[in-house]
C-alpha atoms as a PDB file:
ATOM      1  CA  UNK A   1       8.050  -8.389  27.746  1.00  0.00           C
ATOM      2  CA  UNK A   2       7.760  -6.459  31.066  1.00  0.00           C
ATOM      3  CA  UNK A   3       8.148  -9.950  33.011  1.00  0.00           C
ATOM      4  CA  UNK A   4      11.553 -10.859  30.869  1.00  0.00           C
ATOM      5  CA  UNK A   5      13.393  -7.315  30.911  1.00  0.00           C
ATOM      6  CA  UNK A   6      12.852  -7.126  35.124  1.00  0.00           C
ATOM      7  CA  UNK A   7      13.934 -10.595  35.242  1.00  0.00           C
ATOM      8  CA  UNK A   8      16.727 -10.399  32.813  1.00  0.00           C
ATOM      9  CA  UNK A   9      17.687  -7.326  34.525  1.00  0.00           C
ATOM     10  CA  UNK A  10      17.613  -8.910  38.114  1.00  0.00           C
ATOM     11  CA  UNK A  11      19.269 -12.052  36.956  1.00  0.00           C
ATOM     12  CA  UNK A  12      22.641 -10.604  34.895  1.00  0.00           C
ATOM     13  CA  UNK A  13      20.444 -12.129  31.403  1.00  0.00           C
ATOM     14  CA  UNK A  14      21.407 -10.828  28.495  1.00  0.00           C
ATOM     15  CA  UNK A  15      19.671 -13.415  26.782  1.00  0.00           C
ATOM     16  CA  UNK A  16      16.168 -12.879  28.516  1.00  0.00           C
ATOM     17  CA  UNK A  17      16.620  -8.584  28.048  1.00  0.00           C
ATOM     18  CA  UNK A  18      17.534  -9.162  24.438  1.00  0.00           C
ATOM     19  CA  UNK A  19      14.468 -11.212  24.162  1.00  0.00           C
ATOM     20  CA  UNK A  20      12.416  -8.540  25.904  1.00  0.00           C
ATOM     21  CA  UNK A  21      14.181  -6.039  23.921  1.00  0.00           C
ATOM     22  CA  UNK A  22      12.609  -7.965  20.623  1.00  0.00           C
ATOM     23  CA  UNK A  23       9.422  -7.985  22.005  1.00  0.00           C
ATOM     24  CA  UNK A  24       9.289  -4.184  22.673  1.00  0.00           C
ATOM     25  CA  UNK A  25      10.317  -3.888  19.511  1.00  0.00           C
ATOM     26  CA  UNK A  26       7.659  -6.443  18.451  1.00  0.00           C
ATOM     27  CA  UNK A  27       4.743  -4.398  20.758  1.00  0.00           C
ATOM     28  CA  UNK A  28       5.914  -1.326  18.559  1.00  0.00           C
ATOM     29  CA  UNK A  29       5.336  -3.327  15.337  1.00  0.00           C
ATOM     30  CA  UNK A  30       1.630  -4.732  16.408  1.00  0.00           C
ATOM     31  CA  UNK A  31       0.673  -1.425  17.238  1.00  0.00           C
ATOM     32  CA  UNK A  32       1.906   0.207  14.125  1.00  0.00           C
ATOM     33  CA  UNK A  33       0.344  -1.913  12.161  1.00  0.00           C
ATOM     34  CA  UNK A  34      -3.412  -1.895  13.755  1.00  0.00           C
ATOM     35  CA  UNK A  35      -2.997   1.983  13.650  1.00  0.00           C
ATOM     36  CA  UNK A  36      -1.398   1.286   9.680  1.00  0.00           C
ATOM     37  CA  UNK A  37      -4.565  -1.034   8.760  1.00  0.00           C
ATOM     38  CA  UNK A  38      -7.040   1.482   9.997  1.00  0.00           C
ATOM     39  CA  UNK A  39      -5.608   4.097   7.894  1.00  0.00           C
ATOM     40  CA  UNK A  40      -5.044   2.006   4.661  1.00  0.00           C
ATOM     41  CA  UNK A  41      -9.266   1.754   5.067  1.00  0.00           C
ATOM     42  CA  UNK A  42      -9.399   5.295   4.302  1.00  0.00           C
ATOM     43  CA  UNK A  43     -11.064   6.201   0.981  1.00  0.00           C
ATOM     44  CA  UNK A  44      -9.438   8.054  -1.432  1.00  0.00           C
ATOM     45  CA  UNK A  45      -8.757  11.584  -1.751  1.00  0.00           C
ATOM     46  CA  UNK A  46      -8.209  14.456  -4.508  1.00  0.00           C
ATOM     47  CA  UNK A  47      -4.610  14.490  -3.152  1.00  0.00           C
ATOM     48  CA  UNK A  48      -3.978  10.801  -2.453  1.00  0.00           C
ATOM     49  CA  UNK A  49      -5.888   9.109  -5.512  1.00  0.00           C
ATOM     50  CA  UNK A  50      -4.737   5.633  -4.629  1.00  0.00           C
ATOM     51  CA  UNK A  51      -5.780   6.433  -1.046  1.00  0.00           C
ATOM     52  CA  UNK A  52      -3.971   5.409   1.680  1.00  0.00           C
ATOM     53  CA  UNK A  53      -2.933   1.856   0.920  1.00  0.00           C
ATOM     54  CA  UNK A  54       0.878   2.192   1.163  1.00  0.00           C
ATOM     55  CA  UNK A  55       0.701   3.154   5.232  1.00  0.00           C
ATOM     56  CA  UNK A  56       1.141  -0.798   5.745  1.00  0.00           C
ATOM     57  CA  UNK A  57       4.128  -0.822   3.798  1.00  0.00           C
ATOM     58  CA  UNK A  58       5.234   1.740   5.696  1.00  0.00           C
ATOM     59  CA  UNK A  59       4.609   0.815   8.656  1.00  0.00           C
ATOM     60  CA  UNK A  60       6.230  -2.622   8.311  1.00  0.00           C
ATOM     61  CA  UNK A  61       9.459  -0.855   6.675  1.00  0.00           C
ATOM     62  CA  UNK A  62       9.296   1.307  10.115  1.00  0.00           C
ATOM     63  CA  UNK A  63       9.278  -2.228  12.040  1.00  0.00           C
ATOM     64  CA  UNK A  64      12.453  -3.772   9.580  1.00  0.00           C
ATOM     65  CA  UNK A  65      14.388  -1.041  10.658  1.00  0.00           C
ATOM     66  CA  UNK A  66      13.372  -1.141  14.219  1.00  0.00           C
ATOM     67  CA  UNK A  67      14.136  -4.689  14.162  1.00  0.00           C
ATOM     68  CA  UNK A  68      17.503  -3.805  13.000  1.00  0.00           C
ATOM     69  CA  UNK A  69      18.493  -1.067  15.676  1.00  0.00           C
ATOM     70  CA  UNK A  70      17.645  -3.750  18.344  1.00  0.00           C
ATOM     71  CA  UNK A  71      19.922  -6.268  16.395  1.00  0.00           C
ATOM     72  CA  UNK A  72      22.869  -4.238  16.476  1.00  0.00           C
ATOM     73  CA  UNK A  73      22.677  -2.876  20.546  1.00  0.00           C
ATOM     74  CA  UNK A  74      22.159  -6.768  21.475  1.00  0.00           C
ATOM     75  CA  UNK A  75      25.294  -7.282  19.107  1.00  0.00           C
ATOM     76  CA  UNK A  76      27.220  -5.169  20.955  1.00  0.00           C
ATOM     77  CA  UNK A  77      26.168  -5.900  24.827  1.00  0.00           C
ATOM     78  CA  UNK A  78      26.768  -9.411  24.015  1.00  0.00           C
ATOM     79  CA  UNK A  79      30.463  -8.958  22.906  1.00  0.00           C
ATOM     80  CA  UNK A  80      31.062  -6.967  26.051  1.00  0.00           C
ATOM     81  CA  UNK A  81      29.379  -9.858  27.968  1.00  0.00           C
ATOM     82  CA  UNK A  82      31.218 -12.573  26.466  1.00  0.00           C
ATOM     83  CA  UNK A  83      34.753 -10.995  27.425  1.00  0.00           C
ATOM     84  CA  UNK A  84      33.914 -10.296  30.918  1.00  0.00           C
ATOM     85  CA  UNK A  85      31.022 -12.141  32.066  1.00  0.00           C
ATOM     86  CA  UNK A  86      28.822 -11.576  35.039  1.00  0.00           C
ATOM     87  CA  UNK A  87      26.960 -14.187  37.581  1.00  0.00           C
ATOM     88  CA  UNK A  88      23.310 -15.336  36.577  1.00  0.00           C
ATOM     89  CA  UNK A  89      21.084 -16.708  38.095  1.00  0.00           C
ATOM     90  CA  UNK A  90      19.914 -19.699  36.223  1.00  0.00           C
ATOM     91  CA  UNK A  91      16.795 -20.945  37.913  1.00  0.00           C
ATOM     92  CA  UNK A  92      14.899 -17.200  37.322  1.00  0.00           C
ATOM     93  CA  UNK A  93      15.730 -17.011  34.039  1.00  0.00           C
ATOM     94  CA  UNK A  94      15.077 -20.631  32.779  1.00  0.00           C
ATOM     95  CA  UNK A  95      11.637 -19.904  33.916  1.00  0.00           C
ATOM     96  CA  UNK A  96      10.845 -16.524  32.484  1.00  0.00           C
ATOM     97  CA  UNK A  97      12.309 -17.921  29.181  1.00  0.00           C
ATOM     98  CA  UNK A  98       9.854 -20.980  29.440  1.00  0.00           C
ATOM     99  CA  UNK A  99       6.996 -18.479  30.331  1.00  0.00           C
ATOM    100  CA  UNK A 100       7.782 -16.272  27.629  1.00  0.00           C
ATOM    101  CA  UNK A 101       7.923 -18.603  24.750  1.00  0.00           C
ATOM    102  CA  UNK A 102       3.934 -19.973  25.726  1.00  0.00           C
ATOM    103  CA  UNK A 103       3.249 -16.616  25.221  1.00  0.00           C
ATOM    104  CA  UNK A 104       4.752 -15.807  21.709  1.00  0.00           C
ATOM    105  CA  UNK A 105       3.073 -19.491  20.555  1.00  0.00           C
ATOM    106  CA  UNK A 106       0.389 -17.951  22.210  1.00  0.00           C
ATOM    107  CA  UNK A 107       0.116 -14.522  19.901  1.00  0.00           C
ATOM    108  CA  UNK A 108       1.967 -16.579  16.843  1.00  0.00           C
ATOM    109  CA  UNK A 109      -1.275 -18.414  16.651  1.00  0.00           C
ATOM    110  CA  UNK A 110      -3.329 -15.824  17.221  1.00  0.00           C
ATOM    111  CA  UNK A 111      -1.929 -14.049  13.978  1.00  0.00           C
ATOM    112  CA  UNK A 112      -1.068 -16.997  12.005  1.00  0.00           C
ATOM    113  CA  UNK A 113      -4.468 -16.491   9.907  1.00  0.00           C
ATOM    114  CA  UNK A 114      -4.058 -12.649   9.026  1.00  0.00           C
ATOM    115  CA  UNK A 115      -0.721 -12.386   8.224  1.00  0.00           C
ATOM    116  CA  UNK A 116      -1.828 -14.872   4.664  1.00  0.00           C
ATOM    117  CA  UNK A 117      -3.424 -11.565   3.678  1.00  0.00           C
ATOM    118  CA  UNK A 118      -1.467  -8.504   4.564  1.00  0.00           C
ATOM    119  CA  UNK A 119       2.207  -7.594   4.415  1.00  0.00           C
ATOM    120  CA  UNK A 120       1.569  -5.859   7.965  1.00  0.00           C
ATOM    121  CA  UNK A 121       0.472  -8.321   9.908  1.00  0.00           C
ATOM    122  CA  UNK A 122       3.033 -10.707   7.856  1.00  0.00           C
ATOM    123  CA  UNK A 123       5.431  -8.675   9.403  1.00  0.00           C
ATOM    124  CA  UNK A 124       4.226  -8.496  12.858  1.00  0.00           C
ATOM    125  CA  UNK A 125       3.761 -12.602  12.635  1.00  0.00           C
ATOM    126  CA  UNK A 126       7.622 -12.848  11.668  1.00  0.00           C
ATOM    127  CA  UNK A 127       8.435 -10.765  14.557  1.00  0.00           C
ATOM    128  CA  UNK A 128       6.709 -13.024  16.891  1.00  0.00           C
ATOM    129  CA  UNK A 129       8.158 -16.520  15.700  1.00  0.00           C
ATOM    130  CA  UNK A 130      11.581 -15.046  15.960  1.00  0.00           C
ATOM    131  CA  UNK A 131      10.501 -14.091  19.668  1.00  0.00           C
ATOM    132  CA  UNK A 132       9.542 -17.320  19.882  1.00  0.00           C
ATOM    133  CA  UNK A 133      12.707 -18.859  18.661  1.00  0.00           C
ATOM    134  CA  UNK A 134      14.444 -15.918  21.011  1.00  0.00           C
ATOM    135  CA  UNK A 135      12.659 -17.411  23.614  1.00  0.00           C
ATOM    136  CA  UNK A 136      13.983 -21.175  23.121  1.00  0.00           C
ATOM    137  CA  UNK A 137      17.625 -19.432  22.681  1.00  0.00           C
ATOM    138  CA  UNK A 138      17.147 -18.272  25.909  1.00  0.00           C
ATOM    139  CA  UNK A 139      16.109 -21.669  27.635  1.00  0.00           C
ATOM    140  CA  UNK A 140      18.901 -23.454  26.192  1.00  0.00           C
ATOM    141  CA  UNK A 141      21.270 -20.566  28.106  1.00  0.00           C
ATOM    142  CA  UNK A 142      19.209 -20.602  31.189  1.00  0.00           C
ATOM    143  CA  UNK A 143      19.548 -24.957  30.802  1.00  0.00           C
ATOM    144  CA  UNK A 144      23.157 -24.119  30.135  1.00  0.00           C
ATOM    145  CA  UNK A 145      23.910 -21.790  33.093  1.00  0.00           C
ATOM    146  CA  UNK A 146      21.472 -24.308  35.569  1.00  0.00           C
ATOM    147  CA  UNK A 147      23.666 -27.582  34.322  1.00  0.00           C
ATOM    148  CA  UNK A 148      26.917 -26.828  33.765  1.00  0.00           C
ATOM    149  CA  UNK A 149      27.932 -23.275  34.673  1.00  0.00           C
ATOM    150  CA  UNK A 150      28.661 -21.666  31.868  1.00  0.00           C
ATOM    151  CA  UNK A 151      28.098 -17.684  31.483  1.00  0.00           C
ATOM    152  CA  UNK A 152      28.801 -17.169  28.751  1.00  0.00           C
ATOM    153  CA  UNK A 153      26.418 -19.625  26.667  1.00  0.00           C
ATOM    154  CA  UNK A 154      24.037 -16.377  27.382  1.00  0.00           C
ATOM    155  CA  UNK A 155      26.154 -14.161  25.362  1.00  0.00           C
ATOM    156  CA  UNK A 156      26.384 -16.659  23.100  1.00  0.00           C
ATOM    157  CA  UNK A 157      22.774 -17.591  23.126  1.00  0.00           C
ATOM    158  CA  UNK A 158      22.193 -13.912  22.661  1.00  0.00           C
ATOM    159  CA  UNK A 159      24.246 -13.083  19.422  1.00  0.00           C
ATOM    160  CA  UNK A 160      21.882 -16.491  17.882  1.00  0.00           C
ATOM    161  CA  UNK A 161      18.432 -14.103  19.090  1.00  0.00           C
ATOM    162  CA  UNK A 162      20.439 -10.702  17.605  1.00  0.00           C
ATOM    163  CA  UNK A 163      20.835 -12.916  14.013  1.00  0.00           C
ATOM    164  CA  UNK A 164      16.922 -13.664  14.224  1.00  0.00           C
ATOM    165  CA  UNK A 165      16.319 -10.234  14.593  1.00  0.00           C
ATOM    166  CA  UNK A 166      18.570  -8.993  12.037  1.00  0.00           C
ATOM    167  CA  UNK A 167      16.927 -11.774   9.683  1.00  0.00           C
ATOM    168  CA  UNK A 168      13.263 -10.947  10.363  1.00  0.00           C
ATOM    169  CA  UNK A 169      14.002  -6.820   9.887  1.00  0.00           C
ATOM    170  CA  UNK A 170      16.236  -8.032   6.561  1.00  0.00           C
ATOM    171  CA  UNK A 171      13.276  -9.797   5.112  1.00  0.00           C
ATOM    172  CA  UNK A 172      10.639  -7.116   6.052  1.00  0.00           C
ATOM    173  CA  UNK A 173      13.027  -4.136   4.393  1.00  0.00           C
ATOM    174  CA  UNK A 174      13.406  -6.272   1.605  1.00  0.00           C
ATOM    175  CA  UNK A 175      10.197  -7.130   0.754  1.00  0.00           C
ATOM    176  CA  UNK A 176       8.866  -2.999   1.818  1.00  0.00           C
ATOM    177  CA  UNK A 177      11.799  -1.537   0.136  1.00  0.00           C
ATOM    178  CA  UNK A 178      10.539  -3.389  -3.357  1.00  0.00           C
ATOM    179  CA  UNK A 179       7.241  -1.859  -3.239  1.00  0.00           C
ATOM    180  CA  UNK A 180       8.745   1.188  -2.180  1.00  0.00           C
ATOM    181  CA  UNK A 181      10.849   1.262  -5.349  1.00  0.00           C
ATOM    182  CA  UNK A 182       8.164   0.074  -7.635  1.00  0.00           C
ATOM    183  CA  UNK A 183       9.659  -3.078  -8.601  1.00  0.00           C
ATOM    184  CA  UNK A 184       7.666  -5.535 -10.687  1.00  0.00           C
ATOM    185  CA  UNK A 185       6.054  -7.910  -7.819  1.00  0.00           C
ATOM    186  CA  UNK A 186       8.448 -11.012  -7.170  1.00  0.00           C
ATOM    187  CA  UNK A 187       5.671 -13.598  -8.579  1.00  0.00           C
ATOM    188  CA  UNK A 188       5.302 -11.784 -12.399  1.00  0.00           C
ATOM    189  CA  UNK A 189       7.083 -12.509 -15.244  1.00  0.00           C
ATOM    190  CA  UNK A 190       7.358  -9.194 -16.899  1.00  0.00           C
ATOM    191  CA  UNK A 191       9.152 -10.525 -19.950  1.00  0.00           C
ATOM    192  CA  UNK A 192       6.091 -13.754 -20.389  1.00  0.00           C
ATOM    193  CA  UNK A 193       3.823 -10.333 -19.555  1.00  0.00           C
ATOM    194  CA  UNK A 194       5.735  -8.699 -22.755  1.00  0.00           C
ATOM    195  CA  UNK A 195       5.125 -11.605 -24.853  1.00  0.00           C
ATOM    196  CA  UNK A 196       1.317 -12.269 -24.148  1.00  0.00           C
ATOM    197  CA  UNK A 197       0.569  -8.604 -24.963  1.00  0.00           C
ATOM    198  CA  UNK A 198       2.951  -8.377 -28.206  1.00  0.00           C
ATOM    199  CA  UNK A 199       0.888 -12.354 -29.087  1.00  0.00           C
ATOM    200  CA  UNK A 200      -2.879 -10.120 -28.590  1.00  0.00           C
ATOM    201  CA  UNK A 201      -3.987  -9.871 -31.972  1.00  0.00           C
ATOM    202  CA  UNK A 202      -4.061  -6.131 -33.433  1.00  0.00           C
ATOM    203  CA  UNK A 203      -1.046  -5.250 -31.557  1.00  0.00           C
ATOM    204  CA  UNK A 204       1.917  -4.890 -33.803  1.00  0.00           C
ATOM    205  CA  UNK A 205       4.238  -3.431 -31.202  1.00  0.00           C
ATOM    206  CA  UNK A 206       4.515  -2.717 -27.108  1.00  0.00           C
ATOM    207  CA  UNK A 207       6.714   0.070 -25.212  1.00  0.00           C
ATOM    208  CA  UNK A 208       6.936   1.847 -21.730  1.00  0.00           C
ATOM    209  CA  UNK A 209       5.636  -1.547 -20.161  1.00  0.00           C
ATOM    210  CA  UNK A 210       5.695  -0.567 -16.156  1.00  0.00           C
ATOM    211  CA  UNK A 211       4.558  -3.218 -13.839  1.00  0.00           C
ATOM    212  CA  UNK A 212       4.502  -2.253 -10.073  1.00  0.00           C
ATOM    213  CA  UNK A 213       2.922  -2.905  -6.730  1.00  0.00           C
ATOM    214  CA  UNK A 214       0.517  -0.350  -5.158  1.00  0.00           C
ATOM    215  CA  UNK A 215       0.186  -2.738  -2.068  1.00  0.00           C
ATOM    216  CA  UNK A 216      -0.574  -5.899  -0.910  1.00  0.00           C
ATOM    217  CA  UNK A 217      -2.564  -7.395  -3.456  1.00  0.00           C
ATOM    218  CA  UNK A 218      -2.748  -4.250  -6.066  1.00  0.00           C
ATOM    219  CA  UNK A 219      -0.573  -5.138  -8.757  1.00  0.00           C
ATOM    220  CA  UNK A 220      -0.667  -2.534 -11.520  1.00  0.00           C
ATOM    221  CA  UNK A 221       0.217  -1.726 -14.938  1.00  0.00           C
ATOM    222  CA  UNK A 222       0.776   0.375 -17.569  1.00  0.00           C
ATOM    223  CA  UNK A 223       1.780   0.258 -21.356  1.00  0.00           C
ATOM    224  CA  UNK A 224       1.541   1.539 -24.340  1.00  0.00           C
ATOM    225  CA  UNK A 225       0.698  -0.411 -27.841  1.00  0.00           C
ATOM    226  CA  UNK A 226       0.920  -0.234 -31.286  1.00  0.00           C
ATOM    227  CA  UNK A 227      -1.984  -0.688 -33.441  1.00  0.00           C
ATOM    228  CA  UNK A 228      -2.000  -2.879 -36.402  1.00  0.00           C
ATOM    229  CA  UNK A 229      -3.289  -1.493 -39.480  1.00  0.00           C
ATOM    230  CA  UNK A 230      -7.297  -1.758 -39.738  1.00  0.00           C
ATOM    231  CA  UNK A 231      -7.726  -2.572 -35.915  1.00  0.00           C
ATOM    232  CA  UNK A 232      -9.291  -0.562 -33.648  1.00  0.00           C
ATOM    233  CA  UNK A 233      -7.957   1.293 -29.856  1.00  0.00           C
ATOM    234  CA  UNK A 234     -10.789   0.240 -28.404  1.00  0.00           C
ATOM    235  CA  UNK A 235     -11.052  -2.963 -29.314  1.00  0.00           C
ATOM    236  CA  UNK A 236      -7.681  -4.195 -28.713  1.00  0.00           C
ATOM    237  CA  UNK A 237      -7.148  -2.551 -25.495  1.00  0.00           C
ATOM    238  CA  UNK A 238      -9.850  -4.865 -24.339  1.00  0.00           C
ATOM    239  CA  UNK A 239      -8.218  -7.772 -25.372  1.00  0.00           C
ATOM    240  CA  UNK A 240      -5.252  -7.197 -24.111  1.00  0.00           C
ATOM    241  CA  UNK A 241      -6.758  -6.518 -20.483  1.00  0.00           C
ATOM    242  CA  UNK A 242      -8.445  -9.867 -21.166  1.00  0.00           C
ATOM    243  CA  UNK A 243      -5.104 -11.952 -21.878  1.00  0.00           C
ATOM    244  CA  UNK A 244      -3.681 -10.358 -18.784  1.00  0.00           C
ATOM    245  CA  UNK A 245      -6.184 -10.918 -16.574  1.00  0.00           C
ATOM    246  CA  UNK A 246      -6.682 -14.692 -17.734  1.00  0.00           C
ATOM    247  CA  UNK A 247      -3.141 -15.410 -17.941  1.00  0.00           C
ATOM    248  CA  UNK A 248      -1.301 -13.107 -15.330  1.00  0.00           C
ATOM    249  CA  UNK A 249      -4.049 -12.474 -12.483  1.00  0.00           C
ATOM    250  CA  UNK A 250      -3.415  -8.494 -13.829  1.00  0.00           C
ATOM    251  CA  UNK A 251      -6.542  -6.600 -13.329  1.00  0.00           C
ATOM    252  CA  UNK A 252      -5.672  -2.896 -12.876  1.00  0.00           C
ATOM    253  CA  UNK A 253      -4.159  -2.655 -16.006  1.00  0.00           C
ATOM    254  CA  UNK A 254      -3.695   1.167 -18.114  1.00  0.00           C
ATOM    255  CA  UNK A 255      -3.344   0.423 -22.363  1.00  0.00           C
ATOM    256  CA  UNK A 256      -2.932   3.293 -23.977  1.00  0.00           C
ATOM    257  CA  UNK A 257      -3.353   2.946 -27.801  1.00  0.00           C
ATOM    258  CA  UNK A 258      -1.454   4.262 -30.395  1.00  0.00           C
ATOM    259  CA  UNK A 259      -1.275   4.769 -34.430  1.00  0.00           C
ATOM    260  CA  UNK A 260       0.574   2.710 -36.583  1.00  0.00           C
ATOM    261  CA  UNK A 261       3.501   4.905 -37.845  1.00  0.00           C
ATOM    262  CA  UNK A 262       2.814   6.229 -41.461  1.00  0.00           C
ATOM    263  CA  UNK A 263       3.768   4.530 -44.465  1.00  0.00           C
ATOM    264  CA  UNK A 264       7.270   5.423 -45.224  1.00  0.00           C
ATOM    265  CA  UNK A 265       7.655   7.640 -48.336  1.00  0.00           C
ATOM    266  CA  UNK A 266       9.165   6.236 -51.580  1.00  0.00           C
ATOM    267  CA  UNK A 267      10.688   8.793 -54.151  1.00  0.00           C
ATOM    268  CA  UNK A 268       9.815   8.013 -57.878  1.00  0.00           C
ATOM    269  CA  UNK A 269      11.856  10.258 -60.612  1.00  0.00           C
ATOM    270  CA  UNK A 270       9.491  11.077 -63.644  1.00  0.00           C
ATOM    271  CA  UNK A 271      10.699   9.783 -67.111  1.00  0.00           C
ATOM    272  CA  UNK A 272       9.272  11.005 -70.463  1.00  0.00           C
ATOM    273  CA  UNK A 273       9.419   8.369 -73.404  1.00  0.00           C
ATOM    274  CA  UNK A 274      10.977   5.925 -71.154  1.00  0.00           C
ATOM    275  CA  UNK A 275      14.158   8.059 -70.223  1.00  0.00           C
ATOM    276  CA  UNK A 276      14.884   9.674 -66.701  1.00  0.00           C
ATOM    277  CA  UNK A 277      14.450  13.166 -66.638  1.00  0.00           C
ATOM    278  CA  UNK A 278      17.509  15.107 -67.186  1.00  0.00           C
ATOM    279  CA  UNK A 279      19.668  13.072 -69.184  1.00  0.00           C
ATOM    280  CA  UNK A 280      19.960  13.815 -73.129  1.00  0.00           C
ATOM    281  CA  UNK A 281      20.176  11.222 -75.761  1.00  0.00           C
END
């Protein structure tokens, strides 16, 4: 990052500072999310009863947004670029770009294992393969600039590394600002998770169904259940945890049972000798 923002710098590169600009934005990310994963290992506290799980989610929202700041300023320098470009110096830069994309292989590979299990480092991994596609935007300028001349193929080059950024942060806030909100997690069905409890035997009805994400891996829910007549809390509210876990992968799952309503009540008029009360003969 250092290497590509002096060079960029020294050589009139947008494309290489924009790259270096993504990978300080990048070094903010990694950081933020070893000092996220160290506190989402905390235990649990009177105050914070799910402990401290979410800090990864908000860490990597923190890094979406970053990663859409940097989009917009490398937006903007590149359309001031493009209308009155400057001299580069092509041999520099197609070097440092060529240098800097064996590095982000380099780290992509490094986290390619840990981001399977962690939104975090997920995030962090995305940042780095756009780097690395930053990186081969900014060789194709620097061939571009070496070959044939032409400025302003780093603007241009630069606006393509700007839309990788913007795409990486979109996906990131997406994906944060779901959990964030509580939505149901993208891979359950809530309406098949409707049906399988309303199908457990001994429930005659199902209401307030909530199905959120804690964190990565934490899926939750809550509902609450009618009893059929005869059938016991208890008993039912096992089954039902059973059918979700078997058929759902839901494990930390809240049933809260509740009465059948009472029989409604049916008026009957007395009659003497057969005749409704009230009425003379």
């Amino acid at each position: 990052m250092a290497v590509e923002a002096a060079v960029g710098f020294w050589t009139n590169s947008l494309a290489l500072v924009a790259d270096a600009g993504h990978m300080l934005a990048d070094a903010g990310a990694l950081a933020l999310a070893f000092f996220a994963q160290r506190v989402a290992t905390r235990p649990r506290t009177e105050r914070s009863t799910y402990g401290y799980r979410r800090a990864e989610v908000l860490a990597a929202f923190a890094n979406g947004m970053l990663l859409a700041g940097v989009a917009v300023l490398i937006l903007k320098e590149a359309s001031e670029r493009y209308f009155t470009p400057v001299s580069i110096r092509g041999e520099a830069m197609l070097g440092t770009a060529v240098t800097g994309l064996c590095v982000n292989l380099l780290v992509a590979a490094l986290l390619m294992r840990g981001q399977r299990d962690s939104i975090n480092v997920r995030a962090a991994f995305a940042h780095v393969l756009s780097d690395a596609l930053g990186s081969v935007a900014a060789i194709l300028a620097g061939v571009a600039v070496v070959t044939f001349g032409w400025t302003r193929a780093d603007p241009v080059l630069a606006v393509c590394i700007a839309v990788l950024v913007a795409w990486s942060g979109f996906r990131v806030l997406k994906e944060t600002a779901a959990i964030l909100l509580e939505s149901a997690p993208p891979h359950v069905d809530v309406m098949a998770v409707e049906r399988t409890i309303r199908e457990t035997p001994g429930v005659a009805d199902v209401h307030d169904l909530h199905v959120w994400r804690i964190s990565e891996k934490f899926d939750s829910l809550t509902a609450h259940v009618t009893l059929a007549r005869g059938e016991h809390g208890t008993d039912v509210c096992r089954r039902v945890a059973e059918a979700l876990r078997t058929q759902h992968a839901l494990t930390h799952v809240t049933i809260q049972p509740e009465a059948p309503p009472p029989d409604a009540v049916v008026s009957v008029r007395s009659s003497r000798d057969g005749k409704p009360l009230g009425r003379t003969g």
